[in-house]
N, C-alpha and C. Protein backbone atom coordinates (compact mmCIF):
# COMPACT_ATOMS: atom_id res chain seq x y z
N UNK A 1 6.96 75.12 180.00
CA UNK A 1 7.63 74.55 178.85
C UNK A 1 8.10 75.70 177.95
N UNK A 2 9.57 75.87 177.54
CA UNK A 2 10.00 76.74 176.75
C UNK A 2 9.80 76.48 175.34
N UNK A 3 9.64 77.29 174.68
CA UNK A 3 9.12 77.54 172.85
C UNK A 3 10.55 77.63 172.59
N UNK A 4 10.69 76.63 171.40
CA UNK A 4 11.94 76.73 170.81
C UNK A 4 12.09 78.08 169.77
N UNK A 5 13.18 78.65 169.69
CA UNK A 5 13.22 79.71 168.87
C UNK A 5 13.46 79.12 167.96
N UNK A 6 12.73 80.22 166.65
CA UNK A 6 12.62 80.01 165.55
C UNK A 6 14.29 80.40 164.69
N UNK A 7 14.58 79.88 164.08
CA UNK A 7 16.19 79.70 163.57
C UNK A 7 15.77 80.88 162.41
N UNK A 8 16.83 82.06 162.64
CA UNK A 8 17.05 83.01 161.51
C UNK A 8 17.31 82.51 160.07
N UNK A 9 17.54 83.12 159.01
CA UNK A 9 18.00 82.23 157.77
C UNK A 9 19.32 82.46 157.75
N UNK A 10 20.33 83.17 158.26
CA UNK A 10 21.27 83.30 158.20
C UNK A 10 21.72 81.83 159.24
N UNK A 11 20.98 81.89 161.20
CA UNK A 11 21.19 80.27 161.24
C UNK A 11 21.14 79.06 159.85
N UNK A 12 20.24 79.28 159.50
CA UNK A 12 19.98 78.29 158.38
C UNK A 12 20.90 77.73 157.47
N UNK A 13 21.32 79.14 156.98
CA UNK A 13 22.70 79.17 155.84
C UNK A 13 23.96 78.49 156.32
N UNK A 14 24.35 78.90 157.75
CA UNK A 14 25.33 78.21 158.21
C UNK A 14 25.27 76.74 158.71
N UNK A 15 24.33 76.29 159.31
CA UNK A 15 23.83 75.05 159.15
C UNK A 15 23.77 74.27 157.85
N UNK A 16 23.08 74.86 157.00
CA UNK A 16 23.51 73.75 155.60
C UNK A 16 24.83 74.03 154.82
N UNK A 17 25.52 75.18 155.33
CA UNK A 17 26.90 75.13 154.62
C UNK A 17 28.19 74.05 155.60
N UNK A 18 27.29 73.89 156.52
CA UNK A 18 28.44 72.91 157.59
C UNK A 18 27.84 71.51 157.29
N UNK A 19 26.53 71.11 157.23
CA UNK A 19 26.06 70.27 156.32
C UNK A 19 26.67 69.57 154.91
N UNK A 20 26.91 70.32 154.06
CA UNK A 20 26.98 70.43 152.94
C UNK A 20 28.82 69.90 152.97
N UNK A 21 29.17 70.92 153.51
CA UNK A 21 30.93 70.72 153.64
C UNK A 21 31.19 72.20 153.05
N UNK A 22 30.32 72.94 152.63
CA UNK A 22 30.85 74.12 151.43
C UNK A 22 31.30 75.46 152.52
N UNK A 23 32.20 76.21 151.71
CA UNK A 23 32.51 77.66 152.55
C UNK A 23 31.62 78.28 151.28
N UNK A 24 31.32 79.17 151.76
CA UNK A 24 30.61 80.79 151.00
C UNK A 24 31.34 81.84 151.46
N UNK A 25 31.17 82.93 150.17
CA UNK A 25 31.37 84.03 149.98
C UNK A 25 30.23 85.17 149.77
N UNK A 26 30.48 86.60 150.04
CA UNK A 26 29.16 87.45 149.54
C UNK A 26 30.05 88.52 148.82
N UNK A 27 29.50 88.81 147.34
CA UNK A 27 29.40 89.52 146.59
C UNK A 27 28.24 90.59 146.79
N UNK A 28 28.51 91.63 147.52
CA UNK A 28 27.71 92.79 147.72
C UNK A 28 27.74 94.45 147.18
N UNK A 29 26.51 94.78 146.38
CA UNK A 29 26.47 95.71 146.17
C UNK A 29 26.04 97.30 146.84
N UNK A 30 24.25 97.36 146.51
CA UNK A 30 23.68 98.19 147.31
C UNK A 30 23.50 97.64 148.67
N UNK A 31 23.47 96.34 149.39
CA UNK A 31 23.53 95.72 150.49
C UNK A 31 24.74 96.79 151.38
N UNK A 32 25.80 96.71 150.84
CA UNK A 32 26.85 97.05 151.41
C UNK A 32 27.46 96.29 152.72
N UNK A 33 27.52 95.16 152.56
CA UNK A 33 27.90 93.75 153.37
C UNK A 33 26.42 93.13 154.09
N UNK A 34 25.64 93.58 154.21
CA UNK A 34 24.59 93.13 155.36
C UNK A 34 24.39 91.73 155.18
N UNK A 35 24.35 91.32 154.25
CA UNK A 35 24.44 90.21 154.07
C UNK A 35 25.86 89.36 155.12
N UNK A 36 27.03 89.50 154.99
CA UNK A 36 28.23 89.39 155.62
C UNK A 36 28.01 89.31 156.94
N UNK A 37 26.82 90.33 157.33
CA UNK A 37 27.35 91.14 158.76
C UNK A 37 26.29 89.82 159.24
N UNK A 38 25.71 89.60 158.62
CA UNK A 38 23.95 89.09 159.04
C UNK A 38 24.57 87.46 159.54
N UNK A 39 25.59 86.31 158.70
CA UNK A 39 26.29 85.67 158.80
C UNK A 39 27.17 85.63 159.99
N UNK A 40 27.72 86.30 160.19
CA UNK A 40 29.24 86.34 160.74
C UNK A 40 28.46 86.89 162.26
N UNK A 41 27.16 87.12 162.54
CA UNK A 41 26.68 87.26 163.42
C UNK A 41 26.15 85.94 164.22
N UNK A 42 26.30 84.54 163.34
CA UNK A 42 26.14 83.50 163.95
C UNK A 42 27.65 82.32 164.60
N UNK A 43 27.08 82.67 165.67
CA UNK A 43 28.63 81.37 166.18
C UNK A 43 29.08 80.56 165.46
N UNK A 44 30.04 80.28 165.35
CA UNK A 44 30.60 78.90 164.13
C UNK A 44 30.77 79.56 162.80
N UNK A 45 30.53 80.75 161.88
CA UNK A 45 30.29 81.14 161.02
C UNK A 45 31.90 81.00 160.59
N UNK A 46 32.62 81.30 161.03
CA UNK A 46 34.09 81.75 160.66
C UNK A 46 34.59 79.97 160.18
N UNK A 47 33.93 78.77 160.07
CA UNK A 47 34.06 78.03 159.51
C UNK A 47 33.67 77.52 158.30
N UNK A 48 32.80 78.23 158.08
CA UNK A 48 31.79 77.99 156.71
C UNK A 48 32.20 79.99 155.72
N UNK A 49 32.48 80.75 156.60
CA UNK A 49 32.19 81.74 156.02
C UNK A 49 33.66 82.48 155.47
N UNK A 50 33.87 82.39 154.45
CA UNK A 50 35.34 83.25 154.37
C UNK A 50 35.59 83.97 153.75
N UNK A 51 34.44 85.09 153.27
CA UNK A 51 34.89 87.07 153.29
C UNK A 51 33.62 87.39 152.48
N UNK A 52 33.71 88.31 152.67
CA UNK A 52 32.66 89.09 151.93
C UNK A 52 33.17 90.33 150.96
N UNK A 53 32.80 90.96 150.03
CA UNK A 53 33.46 91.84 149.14
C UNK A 53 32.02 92.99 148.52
N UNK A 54 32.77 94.13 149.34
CA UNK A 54 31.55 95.33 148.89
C UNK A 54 32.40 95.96 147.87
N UNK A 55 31.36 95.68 146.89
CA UNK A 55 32.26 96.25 145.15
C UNK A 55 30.79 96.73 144.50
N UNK A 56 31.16 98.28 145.24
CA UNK A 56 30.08 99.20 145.02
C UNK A 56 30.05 100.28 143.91
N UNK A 57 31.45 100.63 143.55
CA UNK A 57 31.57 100.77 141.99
C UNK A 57 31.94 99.93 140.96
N UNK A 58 31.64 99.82 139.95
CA UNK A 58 31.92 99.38 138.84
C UNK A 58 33.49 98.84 138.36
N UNK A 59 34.16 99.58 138.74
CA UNK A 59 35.79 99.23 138.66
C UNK A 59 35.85 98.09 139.80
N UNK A 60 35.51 98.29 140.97
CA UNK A 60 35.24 97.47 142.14
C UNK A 60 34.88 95.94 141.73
N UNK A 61 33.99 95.96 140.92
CA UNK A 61 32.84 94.94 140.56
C UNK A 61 34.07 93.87 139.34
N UNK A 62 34.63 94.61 138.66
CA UNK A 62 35.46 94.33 137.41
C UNK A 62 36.60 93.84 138.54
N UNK A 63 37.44 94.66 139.03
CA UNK A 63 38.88 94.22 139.75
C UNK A 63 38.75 93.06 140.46
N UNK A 64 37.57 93.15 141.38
CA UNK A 64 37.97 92.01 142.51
C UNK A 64 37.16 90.89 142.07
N UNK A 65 35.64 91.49 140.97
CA UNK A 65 34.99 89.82 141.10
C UNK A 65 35.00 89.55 139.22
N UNK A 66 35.77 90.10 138.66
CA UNK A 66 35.57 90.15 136.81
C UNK A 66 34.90 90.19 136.19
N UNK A 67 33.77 90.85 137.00
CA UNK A 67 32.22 91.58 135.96
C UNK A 67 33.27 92.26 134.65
N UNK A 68 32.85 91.69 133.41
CA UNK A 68 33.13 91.93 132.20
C UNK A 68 32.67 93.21 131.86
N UNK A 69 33.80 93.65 131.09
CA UNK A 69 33.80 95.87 131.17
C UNK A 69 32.38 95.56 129.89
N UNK A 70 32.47 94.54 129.22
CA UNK A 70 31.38 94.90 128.09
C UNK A 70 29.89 94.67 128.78
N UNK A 71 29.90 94.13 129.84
CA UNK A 71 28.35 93.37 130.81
C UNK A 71 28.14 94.73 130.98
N UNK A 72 29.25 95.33 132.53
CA UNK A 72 28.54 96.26 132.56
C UNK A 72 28.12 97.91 131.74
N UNK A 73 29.15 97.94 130.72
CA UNK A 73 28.57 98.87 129.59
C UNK A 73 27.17 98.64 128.55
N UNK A 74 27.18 96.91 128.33
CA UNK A 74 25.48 96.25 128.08
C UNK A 74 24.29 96.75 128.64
N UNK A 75 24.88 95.98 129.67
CA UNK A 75 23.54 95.50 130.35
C UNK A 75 23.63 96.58 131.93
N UNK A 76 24.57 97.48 132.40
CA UNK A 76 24.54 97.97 133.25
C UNK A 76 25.13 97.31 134.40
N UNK A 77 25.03 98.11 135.74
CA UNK A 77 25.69 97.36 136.94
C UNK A 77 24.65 96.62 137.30
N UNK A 78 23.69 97.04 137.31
CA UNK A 78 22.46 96.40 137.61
C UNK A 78 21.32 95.61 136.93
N UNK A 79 21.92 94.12 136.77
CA UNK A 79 21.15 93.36 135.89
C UNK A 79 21.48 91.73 136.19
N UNK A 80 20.41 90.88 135.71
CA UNK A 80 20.96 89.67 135.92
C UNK A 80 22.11 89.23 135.60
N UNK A 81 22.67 89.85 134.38
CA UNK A 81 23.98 89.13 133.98
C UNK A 81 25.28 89.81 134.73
N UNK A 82 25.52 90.80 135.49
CA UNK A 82 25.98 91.26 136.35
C UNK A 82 25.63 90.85 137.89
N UNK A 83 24.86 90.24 138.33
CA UNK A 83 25.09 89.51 139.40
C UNK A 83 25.30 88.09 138.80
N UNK A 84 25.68 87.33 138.25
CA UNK A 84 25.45 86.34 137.80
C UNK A 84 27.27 86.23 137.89
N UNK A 85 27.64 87.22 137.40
CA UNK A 85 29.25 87.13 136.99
C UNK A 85 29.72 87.76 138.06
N UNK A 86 29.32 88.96 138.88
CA UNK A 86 29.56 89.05 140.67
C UNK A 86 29.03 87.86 141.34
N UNK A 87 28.68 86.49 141.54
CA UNK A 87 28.46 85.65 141.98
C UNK A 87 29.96 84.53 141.98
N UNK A 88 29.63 84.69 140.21
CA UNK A 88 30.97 83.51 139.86
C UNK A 88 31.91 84.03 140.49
N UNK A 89 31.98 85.33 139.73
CA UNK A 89 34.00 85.73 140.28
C UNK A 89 34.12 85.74 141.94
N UNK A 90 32.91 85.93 142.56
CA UNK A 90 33.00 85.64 144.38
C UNK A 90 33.50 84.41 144.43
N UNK A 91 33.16 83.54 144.04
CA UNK A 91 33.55 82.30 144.17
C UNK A 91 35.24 82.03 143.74
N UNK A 92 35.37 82.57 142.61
CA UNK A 92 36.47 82.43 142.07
C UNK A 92 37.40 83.39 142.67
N UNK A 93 37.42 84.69 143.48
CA UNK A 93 38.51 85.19 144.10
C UNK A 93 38.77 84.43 145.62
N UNK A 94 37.40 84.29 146.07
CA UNK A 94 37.74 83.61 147.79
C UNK A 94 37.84 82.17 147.61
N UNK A 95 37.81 82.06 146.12
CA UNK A 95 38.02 79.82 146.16
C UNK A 95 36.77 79.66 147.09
N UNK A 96 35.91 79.70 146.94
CA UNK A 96 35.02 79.18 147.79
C UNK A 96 33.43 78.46 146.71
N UNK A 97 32.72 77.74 147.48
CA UNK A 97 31.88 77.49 146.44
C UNK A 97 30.77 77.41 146.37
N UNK A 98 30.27 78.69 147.23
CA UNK A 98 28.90 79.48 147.50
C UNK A 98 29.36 80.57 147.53
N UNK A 99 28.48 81.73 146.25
CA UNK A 99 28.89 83.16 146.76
C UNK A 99 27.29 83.34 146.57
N UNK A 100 27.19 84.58 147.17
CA UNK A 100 26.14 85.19 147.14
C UNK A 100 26.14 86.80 146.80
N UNK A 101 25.71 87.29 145.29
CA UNK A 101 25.88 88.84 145.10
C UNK A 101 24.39 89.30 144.91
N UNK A 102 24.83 90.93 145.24
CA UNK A 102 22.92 91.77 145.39
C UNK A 102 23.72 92.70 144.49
N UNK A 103 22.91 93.03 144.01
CA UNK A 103 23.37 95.06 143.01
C UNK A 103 21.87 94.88 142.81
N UNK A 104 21.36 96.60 142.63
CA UNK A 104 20.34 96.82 142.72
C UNK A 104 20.54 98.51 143.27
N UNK A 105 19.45 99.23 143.29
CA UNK A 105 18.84 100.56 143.18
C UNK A 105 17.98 100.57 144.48
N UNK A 106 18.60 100.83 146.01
CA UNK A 106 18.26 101.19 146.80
C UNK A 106 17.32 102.16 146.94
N UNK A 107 17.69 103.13 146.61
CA UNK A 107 17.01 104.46 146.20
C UNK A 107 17.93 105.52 147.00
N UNK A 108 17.25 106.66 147.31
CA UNK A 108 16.14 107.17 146.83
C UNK A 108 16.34 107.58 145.32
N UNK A 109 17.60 107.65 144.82
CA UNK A 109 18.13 108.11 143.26
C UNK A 109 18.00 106.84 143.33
N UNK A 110 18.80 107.00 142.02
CA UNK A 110 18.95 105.73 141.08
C UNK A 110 17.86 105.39 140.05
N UNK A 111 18.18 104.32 139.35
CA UNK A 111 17.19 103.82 139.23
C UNK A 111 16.75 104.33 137.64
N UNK A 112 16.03 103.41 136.77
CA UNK A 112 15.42 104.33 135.23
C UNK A 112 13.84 103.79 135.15
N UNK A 113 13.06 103.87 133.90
CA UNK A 113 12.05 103.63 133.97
C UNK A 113 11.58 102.43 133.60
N UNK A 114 13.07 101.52 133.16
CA UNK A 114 13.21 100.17 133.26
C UNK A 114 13.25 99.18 134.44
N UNK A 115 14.14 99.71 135.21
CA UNK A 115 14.41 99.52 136.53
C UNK A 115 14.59 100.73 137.41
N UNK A 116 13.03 100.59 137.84
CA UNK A 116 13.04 102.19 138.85
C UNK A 116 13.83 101.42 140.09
N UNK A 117 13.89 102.29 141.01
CA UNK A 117 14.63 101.80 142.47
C UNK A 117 13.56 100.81 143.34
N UNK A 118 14.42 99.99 143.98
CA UNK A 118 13.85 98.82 144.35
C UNK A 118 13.93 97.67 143.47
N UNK A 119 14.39 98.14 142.18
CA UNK A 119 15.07 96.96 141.28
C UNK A 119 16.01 96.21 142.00
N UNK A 120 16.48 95.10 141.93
CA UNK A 120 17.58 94.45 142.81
C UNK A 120 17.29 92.91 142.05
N UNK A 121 18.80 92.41 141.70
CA UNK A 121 19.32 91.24 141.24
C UNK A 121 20.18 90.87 141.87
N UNK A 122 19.30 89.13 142.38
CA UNK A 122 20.34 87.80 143.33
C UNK A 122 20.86 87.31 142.83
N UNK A 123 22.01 86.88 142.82
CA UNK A 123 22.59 85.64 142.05
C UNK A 123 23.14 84.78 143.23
N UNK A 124 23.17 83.53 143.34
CA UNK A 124 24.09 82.60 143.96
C UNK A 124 24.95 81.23 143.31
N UNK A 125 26.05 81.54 143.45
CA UNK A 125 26.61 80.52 142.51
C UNK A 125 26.74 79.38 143.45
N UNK A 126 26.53 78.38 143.02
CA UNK A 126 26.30 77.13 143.93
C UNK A 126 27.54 75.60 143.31
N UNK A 127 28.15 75.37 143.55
CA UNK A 127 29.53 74.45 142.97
C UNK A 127 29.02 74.56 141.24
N UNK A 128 29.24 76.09 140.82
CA UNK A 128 29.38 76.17 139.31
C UNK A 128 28.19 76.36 139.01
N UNK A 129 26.84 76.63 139.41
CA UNK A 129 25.85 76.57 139.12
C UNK A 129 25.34 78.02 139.46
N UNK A 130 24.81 78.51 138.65
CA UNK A 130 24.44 80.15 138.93
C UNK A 130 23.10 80.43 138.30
N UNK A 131 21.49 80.81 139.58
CA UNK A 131 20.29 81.23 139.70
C UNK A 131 20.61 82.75 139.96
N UNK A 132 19.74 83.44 139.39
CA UNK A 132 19.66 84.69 139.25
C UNK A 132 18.14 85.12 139.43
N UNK A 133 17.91 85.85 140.64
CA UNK A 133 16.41 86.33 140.76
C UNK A 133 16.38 87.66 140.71
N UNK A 134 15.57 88.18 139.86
CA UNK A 134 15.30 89.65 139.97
C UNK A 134 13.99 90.32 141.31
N UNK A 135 14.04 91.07 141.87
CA UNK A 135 13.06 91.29 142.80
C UNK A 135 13.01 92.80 142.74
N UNK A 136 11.83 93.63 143.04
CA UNK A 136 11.06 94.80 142.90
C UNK A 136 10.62 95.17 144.39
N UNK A 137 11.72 95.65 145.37
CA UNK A 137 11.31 96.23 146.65
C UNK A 137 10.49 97.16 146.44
N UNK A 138 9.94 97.61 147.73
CA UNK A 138 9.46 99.09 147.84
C UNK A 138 9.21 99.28 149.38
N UNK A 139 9.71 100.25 149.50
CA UNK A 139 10.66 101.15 150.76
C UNK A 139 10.87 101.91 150.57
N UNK A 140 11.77 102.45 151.57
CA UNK A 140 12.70 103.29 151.91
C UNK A 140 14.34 102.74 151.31
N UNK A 141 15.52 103.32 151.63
CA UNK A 141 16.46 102.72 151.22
C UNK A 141 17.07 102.26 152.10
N UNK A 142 16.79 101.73 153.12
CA UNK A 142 17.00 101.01 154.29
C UNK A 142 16.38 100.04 154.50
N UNK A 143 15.05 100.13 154.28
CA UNK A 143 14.17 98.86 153.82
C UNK A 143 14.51 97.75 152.61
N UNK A 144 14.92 98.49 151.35
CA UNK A 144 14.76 97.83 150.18
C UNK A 144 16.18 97.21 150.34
N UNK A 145 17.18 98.26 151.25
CA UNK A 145 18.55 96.76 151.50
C UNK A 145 18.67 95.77 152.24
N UNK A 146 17.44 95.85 153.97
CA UNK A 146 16.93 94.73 154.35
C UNK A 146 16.51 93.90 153.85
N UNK A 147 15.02 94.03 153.05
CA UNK A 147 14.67 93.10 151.74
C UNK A 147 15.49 92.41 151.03
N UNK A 148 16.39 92.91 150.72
CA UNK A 148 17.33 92.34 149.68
C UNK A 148 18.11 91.59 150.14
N UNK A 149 18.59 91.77 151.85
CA UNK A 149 19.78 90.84 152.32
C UNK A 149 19.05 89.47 152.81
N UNK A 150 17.69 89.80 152.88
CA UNK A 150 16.64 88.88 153.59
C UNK A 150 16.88 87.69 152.24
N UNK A 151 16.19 88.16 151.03
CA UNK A 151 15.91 87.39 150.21
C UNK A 151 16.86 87.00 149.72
N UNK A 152 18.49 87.42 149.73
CA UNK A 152 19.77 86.64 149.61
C UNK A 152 19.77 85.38 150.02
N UNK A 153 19.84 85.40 151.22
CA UNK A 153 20.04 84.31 152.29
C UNK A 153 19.13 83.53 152.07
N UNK A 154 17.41 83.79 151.73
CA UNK A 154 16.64 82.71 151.14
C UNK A 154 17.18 81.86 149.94
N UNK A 155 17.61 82.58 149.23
CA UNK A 155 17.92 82.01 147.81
C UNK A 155 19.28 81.09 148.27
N UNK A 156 20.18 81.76 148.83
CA UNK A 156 21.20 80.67 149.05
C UNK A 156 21.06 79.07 149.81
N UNK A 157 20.04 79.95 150.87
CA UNK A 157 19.37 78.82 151.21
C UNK A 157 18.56 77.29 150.56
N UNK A 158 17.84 78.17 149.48
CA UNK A 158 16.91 77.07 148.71
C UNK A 158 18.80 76.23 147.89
N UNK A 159 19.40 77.00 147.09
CA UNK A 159 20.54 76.34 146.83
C UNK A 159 20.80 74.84 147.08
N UNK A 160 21.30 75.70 148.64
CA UNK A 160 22.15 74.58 149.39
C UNK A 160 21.49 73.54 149.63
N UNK A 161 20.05 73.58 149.68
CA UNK A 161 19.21 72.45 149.90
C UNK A 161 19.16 71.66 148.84
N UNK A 162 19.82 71.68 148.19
CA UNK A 162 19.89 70.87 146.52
C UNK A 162 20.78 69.59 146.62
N UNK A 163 21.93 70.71 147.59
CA UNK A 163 23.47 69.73 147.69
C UNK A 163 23.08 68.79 149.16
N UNK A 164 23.54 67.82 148.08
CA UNK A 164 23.94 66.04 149.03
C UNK A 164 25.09 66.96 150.20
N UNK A 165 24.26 66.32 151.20
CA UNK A 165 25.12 66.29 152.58
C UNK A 165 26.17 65.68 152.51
N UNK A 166 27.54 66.27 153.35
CA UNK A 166 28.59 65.26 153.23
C UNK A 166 28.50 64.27 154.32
């Protein structure tokens, strides 16, 4: 008797976004798409999934997703209210109505004594609705962007589980 495999969360994501009826987007920072790549690695994805955007500087972050020049002179690139508004504007450049953004302090630089590295802020905007989780890796900087693309896809996940099936 064969053991059913256990479904990745990225399966997951695409399953309740075909569920749901919704396309998503990823707003990626220190990730640098993994999130995207992690998706688009499941069959069917190119129906639910339509782009991803690595806006890894600050001008980046402002041009394509309208992180506000005063957010990130506030509050920094790296903060809830900066993924919160890299979430929305994902949504709002790809028209889509799941985005998912990471910014955060990979390491091995980066980072202050507020938010040393391994700092990292989720946001997922969900039809207008935007959760923001802060999380505290610790790794390497290869680790702490695994972590981070891991716990994306959770969060989008818990989301989508909110929204009425079509």
């Amino acid at each position: 008797m064969s053991e059913q495999r256990k479904k990745t969360e990225e399966e997951k994501v695409v399953d309740l976004l075909k569920q749901t009826g919704l396309t998503m987007a990823s707003a990626e920072s220190c990730t640098g798409g993994m999130v995207a790549s992690r998706i688009i690695n499941v069959p069917g994805a190119s129906e639910v999934f339509m782009e991803g955007f690595v806006t890894y500087t600050e001008k980046a972050k402002r041009k394509r997703l309208h992180v506000k020049k005063k957010t990130l002179k506030k509050e920094t690139a790296v903060s809830a209210k900066t993924a919160k508004e890299m979430a929305r504007g994902g949504c709002q450049t790809a028209k889509t109505q799941v985005c998912v953004s990471i910014t955060g302090y990979a390491g091995p630089d980066g980072g202050t004594e507020e938010k040393p590295v391994g700092t990292v802020f989720i946001g997922c905007c969900c039809l207008d609705k935007v959760k923001v989780k802060e999380y505290h890796f610790e790794g390497s900087r290869s680790e702490i962007r695994q972590q981070s693309a891991q716990q994306a896809l959770i969060l989008v996940k818990k989301c989508l589980k909110k929204v009425k099936k079509k």
